[in-house]
N, C-alpha and C. Protein backbone atom coordinates (compact mmCIF):
# COMPACT_ATOMS: atom_id res chain seq x y z
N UNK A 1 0.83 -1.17 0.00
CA UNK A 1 0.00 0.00 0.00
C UNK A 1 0.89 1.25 0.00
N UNK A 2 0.73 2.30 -0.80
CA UNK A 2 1.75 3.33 -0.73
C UNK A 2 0.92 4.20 0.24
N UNK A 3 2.61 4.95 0.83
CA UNK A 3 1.78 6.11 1.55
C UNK A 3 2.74 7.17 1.58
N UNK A 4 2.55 8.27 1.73
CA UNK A 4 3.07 9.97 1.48
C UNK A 4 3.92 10.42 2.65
N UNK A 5 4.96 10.42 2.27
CA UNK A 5 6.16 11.26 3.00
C UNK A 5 6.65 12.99 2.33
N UNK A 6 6.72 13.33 3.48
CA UNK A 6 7.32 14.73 2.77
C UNK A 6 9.04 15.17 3.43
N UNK A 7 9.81 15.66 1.71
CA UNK A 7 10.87 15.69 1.90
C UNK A 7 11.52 16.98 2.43
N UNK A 8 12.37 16.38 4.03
CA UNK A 8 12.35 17.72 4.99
C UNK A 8 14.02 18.11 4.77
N UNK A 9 14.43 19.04 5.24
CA UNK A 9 15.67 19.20 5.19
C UNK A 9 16.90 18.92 6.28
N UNK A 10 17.37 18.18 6.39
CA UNK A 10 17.92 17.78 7.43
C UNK A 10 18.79 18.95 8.45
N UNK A 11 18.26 18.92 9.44
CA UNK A 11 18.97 20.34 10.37
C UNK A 11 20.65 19.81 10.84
N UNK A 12 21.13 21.20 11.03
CA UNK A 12 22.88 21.08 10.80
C UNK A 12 22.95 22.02 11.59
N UNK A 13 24.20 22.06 12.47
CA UNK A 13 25.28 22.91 13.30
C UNK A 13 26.49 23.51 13.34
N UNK A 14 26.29 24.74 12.60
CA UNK A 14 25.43 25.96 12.63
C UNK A 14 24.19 25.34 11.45
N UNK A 15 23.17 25.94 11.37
CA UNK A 15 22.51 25.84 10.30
C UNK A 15 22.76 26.69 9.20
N UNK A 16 22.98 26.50 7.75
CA UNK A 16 23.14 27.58 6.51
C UNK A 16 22.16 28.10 6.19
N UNK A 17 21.89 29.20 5.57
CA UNK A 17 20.74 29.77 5.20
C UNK A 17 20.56 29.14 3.44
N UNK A 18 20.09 28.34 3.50
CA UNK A 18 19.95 27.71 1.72
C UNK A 18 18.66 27.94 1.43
N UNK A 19 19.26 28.66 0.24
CA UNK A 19 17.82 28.78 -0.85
C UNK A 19 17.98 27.79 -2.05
N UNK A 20 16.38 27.49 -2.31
CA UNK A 20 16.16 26.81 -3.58
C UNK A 20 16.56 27.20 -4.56
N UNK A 21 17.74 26.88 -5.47
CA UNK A 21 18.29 27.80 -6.82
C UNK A 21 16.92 27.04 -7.93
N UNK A 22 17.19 25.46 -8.29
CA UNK A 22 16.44 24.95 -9.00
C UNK A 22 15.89 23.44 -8.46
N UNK A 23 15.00 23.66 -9.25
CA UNK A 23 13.93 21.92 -9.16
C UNK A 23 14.43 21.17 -10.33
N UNK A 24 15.07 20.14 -10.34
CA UNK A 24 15.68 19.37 -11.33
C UNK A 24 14.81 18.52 -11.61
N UNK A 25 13.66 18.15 -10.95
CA UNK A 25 12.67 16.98 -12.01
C UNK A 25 11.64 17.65 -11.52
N UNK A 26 10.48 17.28 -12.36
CA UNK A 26 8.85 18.15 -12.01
C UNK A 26 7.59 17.71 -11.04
N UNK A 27 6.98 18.06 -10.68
CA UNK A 27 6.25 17.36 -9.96
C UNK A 27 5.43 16.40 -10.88
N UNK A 28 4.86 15.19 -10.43
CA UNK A 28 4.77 13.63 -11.54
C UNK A 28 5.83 13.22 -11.83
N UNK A 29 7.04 13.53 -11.57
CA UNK A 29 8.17 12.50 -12.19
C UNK A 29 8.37 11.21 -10.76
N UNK A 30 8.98 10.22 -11.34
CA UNK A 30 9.38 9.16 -10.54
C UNK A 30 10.74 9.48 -10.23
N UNK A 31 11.10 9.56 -8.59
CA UNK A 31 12.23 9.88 -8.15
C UNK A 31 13.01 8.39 -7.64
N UNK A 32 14.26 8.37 -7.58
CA UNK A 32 14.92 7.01 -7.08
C UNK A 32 15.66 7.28 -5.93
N UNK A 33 15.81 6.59 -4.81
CA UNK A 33 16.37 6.93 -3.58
C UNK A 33 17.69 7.42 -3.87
N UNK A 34 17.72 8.45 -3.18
CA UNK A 34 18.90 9.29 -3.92
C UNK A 34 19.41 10.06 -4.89
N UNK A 35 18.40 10.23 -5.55
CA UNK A 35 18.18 10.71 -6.80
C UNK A 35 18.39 12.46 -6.50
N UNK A 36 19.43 13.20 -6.52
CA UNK A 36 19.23 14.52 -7.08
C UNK A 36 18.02 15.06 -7.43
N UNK A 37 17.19 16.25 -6.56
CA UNK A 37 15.77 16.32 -7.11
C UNK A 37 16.02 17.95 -7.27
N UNK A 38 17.11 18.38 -6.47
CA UNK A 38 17.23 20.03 -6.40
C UNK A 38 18.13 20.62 -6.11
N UNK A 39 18.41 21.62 -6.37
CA UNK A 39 19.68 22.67 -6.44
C UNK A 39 19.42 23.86 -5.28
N UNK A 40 20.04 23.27 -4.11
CA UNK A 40 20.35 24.30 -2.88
C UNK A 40 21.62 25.38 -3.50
N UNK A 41 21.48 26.68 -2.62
CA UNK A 41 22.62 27.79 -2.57
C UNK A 41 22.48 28.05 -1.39
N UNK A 42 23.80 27.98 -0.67
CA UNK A 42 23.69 28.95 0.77
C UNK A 42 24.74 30.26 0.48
N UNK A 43 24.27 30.96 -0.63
CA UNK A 43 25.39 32.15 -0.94
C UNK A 43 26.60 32.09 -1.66
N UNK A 44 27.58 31.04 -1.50
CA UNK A 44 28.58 30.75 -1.96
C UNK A 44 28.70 29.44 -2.65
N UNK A 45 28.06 28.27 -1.96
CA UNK A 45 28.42 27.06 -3.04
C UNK A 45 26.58 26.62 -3.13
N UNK A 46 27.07 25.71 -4.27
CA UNK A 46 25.93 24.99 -4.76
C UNK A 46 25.79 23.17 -4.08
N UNK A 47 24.51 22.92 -3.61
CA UNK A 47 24.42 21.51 -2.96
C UNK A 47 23.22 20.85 -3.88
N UNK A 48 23.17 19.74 -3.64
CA UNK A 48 22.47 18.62 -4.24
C UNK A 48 21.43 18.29 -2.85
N UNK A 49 19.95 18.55 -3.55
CA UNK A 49 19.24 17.73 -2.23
C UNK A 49 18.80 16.53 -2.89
N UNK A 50 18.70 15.15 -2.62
CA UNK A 50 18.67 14.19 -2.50
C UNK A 50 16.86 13.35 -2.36
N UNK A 51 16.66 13.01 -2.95
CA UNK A 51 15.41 12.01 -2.70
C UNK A 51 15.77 10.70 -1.40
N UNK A 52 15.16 10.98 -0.09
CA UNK A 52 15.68 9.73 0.88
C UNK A 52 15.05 8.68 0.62
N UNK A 53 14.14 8.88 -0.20
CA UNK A 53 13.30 6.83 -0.78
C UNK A 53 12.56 7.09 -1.69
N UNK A 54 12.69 6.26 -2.80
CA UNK A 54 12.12 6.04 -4.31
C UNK A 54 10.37 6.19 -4.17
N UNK A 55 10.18 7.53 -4.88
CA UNK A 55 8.83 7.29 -4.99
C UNK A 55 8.02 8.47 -6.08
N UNK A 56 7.12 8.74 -6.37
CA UNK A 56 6.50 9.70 -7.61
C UNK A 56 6.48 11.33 -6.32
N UNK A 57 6.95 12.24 -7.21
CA UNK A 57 7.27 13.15 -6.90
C UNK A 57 6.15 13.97 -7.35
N UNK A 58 4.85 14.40 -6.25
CA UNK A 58 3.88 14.48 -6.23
C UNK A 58 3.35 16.30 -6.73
N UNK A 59 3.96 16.84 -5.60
CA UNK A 59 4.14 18.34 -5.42
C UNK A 59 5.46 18.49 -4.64
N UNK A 60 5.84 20.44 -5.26
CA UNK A 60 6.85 20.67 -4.76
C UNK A 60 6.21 21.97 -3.90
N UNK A 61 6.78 22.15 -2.39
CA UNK A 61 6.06 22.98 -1.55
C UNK A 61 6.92 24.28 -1.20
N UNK A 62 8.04 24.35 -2.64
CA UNK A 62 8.69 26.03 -2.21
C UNK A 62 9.13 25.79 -3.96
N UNK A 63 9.36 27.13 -4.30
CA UNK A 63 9.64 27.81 -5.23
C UNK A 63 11.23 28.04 -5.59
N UNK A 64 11.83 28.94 -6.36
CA UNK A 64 13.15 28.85 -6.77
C UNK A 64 12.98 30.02 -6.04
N UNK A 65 14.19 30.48 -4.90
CA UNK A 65 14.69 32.11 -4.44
C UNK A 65 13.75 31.43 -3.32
N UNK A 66 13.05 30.67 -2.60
CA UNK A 66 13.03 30.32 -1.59
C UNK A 66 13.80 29.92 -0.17
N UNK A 67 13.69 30.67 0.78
CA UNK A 67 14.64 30.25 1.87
C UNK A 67 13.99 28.89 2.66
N UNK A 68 14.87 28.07 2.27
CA UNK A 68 14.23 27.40 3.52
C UNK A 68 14.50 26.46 4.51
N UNK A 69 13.63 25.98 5.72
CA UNK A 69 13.31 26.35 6.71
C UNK A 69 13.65 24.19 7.41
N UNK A 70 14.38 24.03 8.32
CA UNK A 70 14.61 22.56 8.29
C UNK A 70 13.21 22.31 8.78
N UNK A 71 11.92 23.23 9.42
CA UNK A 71 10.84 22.54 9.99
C UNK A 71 9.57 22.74 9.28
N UNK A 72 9.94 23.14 7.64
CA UNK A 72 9.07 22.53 6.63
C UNK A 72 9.71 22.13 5.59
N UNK A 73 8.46 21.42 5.11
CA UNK A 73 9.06 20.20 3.95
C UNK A 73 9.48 20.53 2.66
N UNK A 74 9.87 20.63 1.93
CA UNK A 74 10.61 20.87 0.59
C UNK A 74 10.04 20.01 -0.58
N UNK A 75 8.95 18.63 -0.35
CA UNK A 75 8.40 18.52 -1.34
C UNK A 75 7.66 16.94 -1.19
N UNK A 76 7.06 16.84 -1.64
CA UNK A 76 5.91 15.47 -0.75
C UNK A 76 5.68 14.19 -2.09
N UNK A 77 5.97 13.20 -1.55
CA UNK A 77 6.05 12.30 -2.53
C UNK A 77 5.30 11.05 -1.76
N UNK A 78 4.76 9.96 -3.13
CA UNK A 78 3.88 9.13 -2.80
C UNK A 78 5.16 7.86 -3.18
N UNK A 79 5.29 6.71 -1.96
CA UNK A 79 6.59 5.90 -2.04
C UNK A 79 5.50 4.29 -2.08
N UNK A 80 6.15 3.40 -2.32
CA UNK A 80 5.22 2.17 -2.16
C UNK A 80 5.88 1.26 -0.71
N UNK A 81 4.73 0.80 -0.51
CA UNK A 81 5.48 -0.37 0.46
C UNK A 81 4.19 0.50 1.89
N UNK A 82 4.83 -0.36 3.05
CA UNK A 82 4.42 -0.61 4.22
C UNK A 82 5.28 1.08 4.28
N UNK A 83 4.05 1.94 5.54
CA UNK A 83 4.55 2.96 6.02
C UNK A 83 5.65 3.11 6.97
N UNK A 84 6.68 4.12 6.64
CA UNK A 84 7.72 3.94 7.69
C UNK A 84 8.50 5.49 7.65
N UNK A 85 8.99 5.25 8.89
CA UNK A 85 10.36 6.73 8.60
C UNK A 85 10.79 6.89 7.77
N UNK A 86 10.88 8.41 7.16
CA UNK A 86 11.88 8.43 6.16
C UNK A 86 12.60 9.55 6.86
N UNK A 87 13.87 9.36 6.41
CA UNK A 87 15.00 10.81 6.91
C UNK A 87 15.05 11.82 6.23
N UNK A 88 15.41 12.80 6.76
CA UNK A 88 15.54 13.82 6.44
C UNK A 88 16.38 13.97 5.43
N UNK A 89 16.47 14.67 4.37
CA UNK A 89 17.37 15.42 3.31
C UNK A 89 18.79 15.88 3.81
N UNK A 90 20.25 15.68 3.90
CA UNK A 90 21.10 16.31 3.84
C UNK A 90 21.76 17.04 2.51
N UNK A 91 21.87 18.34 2.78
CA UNK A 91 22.81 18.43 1.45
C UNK A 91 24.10 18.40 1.08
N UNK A 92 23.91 17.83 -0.18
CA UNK A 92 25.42 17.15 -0.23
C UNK A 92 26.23 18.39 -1.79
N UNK A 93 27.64 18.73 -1.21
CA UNK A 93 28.47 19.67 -2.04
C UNK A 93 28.20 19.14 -3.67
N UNK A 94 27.97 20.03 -4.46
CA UNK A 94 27.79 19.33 -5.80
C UNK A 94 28.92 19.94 -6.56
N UNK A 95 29.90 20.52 -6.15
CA UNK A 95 31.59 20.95 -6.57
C UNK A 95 32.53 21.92 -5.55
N UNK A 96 33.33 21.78 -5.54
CA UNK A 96 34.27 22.57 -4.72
C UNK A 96 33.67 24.05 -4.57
N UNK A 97 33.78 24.62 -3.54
CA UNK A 97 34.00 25.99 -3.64
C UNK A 97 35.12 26.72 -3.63
């Protein structure tokens, strides 16, 4: 039975101020665990946010030039299987700065 997780941003110490640069797949696309779904900026470098489990990428719940926020979600997807935790989003460096 599938059921709906939404993808949060994983909180960090200090926290960065990252905005959404871009959405790399659309809402209806099929995402794969791990899958690159978006293009963070915290001012100086560019990060990769990450899909944490394979599933149709339903809606996206912030915009490009969006700040945002580790205690809302960044984008809500429908996964298959038995309901369970999913983790949070870290972002990961997508080239040197």
């Amino acid at each position: 039975m599938p059921f709906v997780y939404e993808v949060m941003l994983a909180e960090e110490s200090p926290q960065p101020d990252y905005k959404l640069a871009q959405q790399l797949v659309p809402a209806g696309t099929l995402v794969g665990t791990g899958q690159n779904i978006a293009v963070l900026s915290d001012g100086k470098c560019a990060f990769h946010l990450r899909a944490p489990l394979q599933g149709l990428l339903v809606e996206w719940l912030v915009d490009s030039g969006d700040t945002l926020d580790p205690d809302e979600a960044v984008a809500r997807v429908v996964a298959e299987g038995t309901e369970r935790p999913v983790d949070a989003a870290k972002p990961v460096r997508s080239q040197p700065c």
